[in-house]
PDB file of N, CA and C in Angstrom:
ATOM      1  N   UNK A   1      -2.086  -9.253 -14.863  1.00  0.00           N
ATOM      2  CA  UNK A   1      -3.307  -9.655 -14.210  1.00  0.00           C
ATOM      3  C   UNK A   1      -3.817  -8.479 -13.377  1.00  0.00           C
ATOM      4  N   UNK A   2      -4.673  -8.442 -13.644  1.00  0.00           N
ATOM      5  CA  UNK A   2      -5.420  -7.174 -12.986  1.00  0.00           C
ATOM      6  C   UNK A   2      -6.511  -7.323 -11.738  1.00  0.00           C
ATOM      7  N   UNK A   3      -5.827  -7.494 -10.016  1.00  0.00           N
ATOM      8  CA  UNK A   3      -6.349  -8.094  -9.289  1.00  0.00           C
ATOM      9  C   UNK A   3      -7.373  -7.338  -8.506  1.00  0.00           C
ATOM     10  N   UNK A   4      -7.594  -5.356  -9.020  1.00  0.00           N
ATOM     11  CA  UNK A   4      -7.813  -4.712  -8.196  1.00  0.00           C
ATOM     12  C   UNK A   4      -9.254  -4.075  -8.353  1.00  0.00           C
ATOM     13  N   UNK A   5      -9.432  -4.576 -10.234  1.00  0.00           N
ATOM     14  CA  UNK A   5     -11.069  -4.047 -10.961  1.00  0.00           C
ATOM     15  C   UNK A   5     -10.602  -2.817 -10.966  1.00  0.00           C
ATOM     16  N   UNK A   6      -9.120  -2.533 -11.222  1.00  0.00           N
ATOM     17  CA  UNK A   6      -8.970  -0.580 -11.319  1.00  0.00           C
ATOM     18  C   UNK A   6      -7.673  -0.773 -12.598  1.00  0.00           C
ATOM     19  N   UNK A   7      -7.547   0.518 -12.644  1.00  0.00           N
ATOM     20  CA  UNK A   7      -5.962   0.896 -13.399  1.00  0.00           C
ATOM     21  C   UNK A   7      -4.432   0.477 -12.169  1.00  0.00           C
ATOM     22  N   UNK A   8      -3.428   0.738 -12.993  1.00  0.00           N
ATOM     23  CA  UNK A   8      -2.116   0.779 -12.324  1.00  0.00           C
ATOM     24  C   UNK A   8      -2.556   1.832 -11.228  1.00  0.00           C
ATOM     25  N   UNK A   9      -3.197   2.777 -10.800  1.00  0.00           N
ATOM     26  CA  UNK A   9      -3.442   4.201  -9.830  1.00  0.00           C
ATOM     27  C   UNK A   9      -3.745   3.801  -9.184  1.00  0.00           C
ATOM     28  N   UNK A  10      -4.632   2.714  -9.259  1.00  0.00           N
ATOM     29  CA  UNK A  10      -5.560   1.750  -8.051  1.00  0.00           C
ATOM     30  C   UNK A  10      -4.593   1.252  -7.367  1.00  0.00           C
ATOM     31  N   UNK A  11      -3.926   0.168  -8.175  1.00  0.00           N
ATOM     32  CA  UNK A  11      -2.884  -0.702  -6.964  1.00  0.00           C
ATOM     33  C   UNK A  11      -1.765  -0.308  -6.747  1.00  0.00           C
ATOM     34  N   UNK A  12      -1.311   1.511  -7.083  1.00  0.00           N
ATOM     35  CA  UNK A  12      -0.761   1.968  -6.340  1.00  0.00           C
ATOM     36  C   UNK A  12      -1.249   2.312  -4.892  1.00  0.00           C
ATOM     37  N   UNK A  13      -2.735   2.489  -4.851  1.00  0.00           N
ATOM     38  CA  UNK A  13      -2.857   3.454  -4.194  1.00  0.00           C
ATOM     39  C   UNK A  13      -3.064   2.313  -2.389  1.00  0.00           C
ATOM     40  N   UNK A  14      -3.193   0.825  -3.031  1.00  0.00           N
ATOM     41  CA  UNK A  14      -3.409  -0.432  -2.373  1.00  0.00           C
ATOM     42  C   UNK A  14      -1.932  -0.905  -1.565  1.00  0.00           C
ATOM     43  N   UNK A  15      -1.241  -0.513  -2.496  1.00  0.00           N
ATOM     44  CA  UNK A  15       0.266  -1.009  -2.321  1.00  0.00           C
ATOM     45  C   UNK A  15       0.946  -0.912  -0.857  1.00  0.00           C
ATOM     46  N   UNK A  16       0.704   0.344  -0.736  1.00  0.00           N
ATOM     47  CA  UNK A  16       1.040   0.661   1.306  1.00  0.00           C
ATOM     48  C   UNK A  16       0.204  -0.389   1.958  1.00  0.00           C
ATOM     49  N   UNK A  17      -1.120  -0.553   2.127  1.00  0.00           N
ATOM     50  CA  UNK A  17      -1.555  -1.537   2.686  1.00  0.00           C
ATOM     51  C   UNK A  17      -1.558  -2.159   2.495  1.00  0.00           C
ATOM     52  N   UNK A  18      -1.119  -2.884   1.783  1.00  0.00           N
ATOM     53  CA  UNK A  18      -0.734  -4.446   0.895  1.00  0.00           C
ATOM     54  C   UNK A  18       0.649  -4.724   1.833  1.00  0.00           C
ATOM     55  N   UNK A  19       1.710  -4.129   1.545  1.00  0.00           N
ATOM     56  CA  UNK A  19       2.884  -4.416   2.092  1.00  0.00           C
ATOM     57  C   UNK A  19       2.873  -4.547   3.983  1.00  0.00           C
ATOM     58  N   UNK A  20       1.918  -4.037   4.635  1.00  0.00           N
ATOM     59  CA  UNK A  20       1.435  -4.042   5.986  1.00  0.00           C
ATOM     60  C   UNK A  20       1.006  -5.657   6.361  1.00  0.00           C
ATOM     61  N   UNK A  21       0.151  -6.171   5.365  1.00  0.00           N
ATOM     62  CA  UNK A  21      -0.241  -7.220   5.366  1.00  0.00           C
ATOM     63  C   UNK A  21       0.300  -8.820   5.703  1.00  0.00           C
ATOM     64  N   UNK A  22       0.144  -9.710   6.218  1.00  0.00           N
ATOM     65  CA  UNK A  22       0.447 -11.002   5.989  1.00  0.00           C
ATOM     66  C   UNK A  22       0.462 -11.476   4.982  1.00  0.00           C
ATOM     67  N   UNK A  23       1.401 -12.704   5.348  1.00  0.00           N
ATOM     68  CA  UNK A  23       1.328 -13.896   3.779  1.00  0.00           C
ATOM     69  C   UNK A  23       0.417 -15.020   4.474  1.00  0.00           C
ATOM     70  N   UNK A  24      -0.154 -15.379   3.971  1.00  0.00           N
ATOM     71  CA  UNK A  24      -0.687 -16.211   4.791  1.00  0.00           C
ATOM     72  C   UNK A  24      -0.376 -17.584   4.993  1.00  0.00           C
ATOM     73  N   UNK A  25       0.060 -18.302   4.475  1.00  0.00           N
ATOM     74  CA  UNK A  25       1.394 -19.184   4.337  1.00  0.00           C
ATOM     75  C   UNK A  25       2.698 -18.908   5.478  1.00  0.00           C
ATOM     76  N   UNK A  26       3.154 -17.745   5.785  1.00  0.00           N
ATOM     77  CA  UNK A  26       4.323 -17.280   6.567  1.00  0.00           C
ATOM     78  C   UNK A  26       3.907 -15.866   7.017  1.00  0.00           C
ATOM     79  N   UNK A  27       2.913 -16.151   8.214  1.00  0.00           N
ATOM     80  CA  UNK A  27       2.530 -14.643   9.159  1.00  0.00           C
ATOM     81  C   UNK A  27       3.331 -13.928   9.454  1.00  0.00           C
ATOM     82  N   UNK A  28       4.597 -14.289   9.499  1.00  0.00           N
ATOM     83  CA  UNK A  28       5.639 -13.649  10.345  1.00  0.00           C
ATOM     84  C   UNK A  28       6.216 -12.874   9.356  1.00  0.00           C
ATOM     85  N   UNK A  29       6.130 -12.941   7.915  1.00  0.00           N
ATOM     86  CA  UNK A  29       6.815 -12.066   7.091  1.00  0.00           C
ATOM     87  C   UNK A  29       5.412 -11.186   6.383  1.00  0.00           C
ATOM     88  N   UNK A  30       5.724 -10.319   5.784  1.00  0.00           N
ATOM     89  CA  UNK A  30       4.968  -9.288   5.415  1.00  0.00           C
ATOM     90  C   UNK A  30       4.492  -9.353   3.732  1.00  0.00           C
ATOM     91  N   UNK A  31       3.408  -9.189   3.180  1.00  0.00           N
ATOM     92  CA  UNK A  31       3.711  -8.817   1.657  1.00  0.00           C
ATOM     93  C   UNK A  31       4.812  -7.770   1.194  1.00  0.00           C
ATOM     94  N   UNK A  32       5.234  -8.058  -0.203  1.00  0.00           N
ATOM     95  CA  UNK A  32       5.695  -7.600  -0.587  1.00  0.00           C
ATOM     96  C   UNK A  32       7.286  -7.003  -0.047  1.00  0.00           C
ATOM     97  N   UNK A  33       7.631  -7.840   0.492  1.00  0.00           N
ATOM     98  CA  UNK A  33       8.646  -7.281   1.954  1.00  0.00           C
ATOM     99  C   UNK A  33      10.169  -6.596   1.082  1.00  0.00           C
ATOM    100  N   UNK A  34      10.560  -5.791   1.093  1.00  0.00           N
ATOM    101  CA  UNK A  34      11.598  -5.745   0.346  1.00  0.00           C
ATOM    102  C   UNK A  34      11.426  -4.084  -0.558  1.00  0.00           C
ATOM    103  N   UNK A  35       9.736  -4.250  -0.812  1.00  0.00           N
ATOM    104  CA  UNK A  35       9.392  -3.803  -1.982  1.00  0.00           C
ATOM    105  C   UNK A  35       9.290  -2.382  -2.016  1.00  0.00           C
ATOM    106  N   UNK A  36       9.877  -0.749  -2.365  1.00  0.00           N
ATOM    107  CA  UNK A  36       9.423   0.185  -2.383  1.00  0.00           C
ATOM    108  C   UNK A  36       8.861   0.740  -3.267  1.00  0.00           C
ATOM    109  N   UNK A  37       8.512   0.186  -4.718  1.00  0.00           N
ATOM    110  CA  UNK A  37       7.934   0.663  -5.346  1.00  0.00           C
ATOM    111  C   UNK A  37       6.889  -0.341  -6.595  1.00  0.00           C
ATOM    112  N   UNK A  38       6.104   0.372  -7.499  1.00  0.00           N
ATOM    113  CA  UNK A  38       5.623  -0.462  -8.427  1.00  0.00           C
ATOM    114  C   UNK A  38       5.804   0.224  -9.547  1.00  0.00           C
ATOM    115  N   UNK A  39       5.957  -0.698 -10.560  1.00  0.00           N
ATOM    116  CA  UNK A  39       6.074  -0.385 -11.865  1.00  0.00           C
ATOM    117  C   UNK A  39       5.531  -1.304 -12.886  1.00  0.00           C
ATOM    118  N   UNK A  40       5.105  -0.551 -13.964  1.00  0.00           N
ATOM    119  CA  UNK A  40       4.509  -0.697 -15.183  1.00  0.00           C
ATOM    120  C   UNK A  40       5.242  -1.723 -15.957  1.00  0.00           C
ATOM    121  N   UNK A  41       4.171  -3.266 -16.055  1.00  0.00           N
ATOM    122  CA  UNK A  41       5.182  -4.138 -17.125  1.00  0.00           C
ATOM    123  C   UNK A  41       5.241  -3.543 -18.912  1.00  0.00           C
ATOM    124  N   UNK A  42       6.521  -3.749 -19.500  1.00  0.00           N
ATOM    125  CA  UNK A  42       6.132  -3.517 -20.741  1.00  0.00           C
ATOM    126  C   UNK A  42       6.844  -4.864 -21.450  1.00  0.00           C
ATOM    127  N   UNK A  43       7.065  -4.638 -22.860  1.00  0.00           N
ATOM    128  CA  UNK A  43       6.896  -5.962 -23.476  1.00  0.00           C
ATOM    129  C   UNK A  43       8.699  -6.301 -23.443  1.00  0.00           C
ATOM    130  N   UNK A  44       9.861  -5.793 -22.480  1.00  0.00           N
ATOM    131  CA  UNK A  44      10.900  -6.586 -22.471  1.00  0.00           C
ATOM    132  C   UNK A  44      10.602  -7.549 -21.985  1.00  0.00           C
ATOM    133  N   UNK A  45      12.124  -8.987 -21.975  1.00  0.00           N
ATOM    134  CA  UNK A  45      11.880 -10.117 -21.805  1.00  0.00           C
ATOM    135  C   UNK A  45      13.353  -9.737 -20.819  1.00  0.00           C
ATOM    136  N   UNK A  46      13.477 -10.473 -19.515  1.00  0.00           N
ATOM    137  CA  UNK A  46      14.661 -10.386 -18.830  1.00  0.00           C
ATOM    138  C   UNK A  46      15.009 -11.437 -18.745  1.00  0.00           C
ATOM    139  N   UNK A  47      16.476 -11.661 -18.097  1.00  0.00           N
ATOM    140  CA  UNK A  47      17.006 -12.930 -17.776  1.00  0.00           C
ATOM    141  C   UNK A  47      16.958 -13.557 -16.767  1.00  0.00           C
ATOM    142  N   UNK A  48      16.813 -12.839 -15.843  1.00  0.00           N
ATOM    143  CA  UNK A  48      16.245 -12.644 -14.280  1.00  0.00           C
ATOM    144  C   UNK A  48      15.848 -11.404 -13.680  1.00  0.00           C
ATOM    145  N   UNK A  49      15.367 -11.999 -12.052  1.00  0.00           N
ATOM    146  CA  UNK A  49      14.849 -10.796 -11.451  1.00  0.00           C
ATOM    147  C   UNK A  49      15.664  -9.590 -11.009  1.00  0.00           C
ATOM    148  N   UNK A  50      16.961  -9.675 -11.095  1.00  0.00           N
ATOM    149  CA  UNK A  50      17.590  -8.598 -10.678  1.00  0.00           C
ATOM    150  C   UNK A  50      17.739  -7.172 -12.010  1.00  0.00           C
ATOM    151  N   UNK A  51      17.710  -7.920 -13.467  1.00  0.00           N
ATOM    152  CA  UNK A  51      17.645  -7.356 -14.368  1.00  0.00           C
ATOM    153  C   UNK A  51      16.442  -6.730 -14.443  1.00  0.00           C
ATOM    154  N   UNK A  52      15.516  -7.031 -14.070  1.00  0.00           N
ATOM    155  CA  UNK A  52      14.346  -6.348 -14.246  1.00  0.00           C
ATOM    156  C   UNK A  52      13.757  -5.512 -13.220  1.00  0.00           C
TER     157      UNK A  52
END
């Protein structure tokens, strides 16, 4: 899903301020909290999230 009207470069470039951000549901925790990087989906299938 492409939330940004750009390429993958775009919502890299969003990503720092994204993770600054609220959830809005739970203010107290941050987007993306955890998260240091982004990456490109391709067509594997995983078993879970740690595999992927």
């Amino acid at each position: 899903m492409n939330t940004c009207g750009g390429d993958l470069s775009r919502v890299r470039e969003r990503f720092d301020t994204w993770k600054r951000e609220s959830l809005i549901d739970r203010p107290e925790r941050r987007m993306f909290d955890g998260k240091d990087e982004l990456r490109e989906l391709n067509d594997i299938v995983y078993d879970g999230p740690e595999r992927a």
